[in-house]
N, C-alpha and C. Protein backbone atom coordinates (compact mmCIF):
# COMPACT_ATOMS: atom_id res chain seq x y z
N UNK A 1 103.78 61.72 92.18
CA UNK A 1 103.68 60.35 91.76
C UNK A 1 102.43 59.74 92.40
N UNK A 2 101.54 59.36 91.40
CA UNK A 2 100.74 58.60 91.89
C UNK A 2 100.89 57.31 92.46
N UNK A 3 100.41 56.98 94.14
CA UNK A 3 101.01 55.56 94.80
C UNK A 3 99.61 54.83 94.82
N UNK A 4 98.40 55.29 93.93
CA UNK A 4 97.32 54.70 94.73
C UNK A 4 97.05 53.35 94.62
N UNK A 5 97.55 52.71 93.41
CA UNK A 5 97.52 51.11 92.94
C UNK A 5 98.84 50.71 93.23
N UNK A 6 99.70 51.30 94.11
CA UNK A 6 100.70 50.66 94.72
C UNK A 6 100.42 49.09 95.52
N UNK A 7 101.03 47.82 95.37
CA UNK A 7 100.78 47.04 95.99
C UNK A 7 102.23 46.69 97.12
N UNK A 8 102.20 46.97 98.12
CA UNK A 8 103.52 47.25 99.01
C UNK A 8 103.53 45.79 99.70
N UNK A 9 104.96 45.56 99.35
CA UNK A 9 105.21 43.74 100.11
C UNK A 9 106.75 44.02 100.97
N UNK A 10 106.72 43.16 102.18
CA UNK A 10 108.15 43.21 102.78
C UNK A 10 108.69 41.88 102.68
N UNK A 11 110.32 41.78 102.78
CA UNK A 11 110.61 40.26 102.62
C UNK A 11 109.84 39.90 103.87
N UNK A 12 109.90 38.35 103.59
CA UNK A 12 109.61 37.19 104.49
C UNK A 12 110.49 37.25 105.16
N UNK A 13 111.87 37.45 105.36
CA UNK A 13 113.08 37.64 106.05
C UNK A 13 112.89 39.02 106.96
N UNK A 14 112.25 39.94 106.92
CA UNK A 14 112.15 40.93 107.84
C UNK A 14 111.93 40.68 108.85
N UNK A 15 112.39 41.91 109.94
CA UNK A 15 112.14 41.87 111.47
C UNK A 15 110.78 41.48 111.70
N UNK A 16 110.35 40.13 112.10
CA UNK A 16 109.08 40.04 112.53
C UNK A 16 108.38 40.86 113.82
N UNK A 17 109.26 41.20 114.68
CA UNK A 17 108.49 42.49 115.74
C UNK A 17 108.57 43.56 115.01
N UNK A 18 107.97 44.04 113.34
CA UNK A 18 107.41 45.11 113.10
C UNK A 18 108.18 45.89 112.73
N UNK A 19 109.67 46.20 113.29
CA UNK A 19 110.47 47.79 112.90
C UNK A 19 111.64 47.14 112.43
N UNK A 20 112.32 48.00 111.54
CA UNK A 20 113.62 48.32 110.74
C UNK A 20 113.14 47.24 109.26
N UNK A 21 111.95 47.79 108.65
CA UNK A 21 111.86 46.88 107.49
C UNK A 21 111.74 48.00 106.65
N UNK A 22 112.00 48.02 105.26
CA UNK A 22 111.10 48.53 104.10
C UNK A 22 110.47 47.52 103.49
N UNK A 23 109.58 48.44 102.70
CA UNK A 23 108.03 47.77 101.61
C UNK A 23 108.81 48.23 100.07
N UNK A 24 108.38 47.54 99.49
CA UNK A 24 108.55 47.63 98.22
C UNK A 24 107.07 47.83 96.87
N UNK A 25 107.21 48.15 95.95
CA UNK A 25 105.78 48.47 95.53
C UNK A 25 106.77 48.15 94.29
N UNK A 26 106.35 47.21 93.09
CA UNK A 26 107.27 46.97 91.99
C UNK A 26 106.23 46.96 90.94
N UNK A 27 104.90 46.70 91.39
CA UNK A 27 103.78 46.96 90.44
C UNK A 27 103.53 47.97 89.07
N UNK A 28 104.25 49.55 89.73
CA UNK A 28 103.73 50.43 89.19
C UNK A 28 104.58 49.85 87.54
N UNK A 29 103.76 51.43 86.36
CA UNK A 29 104.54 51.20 85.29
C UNK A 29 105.92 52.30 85.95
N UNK A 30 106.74 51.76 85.08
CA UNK A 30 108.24 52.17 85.07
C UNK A 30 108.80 52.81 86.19
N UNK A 31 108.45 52.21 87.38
CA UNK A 31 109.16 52.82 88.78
C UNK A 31 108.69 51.82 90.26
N UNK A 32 109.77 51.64 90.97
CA UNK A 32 110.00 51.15 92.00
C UNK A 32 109.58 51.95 92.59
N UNK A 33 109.02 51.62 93.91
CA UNK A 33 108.52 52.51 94.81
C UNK A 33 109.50 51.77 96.46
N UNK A 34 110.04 52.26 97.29
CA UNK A 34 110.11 52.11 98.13
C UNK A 34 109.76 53.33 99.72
N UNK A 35 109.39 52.42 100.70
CA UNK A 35 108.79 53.48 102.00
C UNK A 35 108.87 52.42 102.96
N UNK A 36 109.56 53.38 103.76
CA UNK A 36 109.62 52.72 105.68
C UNK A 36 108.18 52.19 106.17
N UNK A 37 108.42 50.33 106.31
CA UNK A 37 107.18 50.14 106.53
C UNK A 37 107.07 50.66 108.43
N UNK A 38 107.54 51.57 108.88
CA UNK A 38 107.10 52.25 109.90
C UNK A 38 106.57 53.61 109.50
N UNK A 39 106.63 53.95 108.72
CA UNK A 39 106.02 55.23 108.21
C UNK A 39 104.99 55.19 107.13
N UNK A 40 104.10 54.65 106.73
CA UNK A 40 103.38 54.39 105.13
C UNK A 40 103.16 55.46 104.29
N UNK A 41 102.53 56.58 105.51
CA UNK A 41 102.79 57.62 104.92
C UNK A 41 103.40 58.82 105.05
N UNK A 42 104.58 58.23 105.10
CA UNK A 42 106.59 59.29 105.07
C UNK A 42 106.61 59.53 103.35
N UNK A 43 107.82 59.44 103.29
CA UNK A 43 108.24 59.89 102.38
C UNK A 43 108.43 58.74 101.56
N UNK A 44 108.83 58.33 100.36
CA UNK A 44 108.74 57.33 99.39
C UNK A 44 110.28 57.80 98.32
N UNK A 45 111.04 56.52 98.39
CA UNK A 45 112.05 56.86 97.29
C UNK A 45 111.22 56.28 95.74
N UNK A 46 112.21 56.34 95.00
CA UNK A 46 111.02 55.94 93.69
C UNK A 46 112.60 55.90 92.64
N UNK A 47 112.53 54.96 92.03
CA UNK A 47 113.55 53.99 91.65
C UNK A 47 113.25 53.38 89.99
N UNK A 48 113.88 53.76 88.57
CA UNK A 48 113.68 52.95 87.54
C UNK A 48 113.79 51.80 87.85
N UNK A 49 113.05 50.89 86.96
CA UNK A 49 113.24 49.49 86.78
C UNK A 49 114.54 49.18 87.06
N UNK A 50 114.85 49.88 85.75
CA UNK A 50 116.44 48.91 85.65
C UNK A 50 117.42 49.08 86.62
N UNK A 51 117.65 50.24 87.25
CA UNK A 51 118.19 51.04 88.40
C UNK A 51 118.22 49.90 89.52
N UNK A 52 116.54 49.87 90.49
CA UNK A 52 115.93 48.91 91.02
C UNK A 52 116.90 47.42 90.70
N UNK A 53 116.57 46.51 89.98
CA UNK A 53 116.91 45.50 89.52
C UNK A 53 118.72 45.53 89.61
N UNK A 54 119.59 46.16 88.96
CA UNK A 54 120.95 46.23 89.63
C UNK A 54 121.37 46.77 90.90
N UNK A 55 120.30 47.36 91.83
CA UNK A 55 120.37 47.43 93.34
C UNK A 55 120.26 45.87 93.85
N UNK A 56 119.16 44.94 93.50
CA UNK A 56 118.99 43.69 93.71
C UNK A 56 120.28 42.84 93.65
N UNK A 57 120.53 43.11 92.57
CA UNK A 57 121.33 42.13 91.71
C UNK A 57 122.52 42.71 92.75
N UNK A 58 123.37 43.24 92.92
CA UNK A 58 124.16 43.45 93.32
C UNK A 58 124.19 43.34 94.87
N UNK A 59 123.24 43.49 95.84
CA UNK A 59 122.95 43.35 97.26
C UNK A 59 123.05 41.35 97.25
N UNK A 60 122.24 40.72 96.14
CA UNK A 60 122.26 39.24 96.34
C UNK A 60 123.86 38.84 95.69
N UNK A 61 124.94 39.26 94.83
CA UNK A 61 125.48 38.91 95.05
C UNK A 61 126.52 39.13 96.19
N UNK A 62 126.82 40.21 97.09
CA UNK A 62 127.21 40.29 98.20
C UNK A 62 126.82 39.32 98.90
N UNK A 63 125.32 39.16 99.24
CA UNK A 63 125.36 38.28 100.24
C UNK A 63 125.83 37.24 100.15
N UNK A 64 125.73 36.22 98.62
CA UNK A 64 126.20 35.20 98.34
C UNK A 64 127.32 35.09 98.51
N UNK A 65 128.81 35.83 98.16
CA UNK A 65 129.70 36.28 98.82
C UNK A 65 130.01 36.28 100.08
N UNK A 66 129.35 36.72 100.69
CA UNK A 66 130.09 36.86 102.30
C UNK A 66 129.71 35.53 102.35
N UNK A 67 128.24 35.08 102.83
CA UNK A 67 127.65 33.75 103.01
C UNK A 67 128.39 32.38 102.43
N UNK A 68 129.19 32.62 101.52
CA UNK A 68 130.11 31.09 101.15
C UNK A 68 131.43 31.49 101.49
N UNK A 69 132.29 32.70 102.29
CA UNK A 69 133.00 33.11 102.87
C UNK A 69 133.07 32.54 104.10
N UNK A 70 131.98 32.13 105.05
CA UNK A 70 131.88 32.07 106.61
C UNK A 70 131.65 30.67 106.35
């Protein structure tokens, strides 16, 4: 898989001292890219769109969930 026009972003919510984040790369055509932003160049999972997008979808409604729970 070519990563070279990968554009890799971490949330704004990540560990600001640097470790336990991933990057995301959503740019490419038809694949998610994810990699340990402690490693850039480790290993890379790689994720369909749509796949991707119901990982989202489903992590934000959990949180919303617990978060109007507490």
């Amino acid at each position: 898989m070519d990563l070279s026009d990968a554009r890799w972003r971490k949330s704004t919510r990540s560990n600001g001292g640097g470790g336990a984040c991933v990057e995301v790369a959503d740019n490419l055509s038809g694949v998610v890219a994810v990699r340990d932003s402690k490693d850039p160049d480790g290993p890379v999972l790689a994720f369909g769109p749509a796949t991707w997008q119901q990982f989202v979808s489903s992590v934000a409604r959990r949180y919303r969930n617990s978060s109007s729970s507490n």
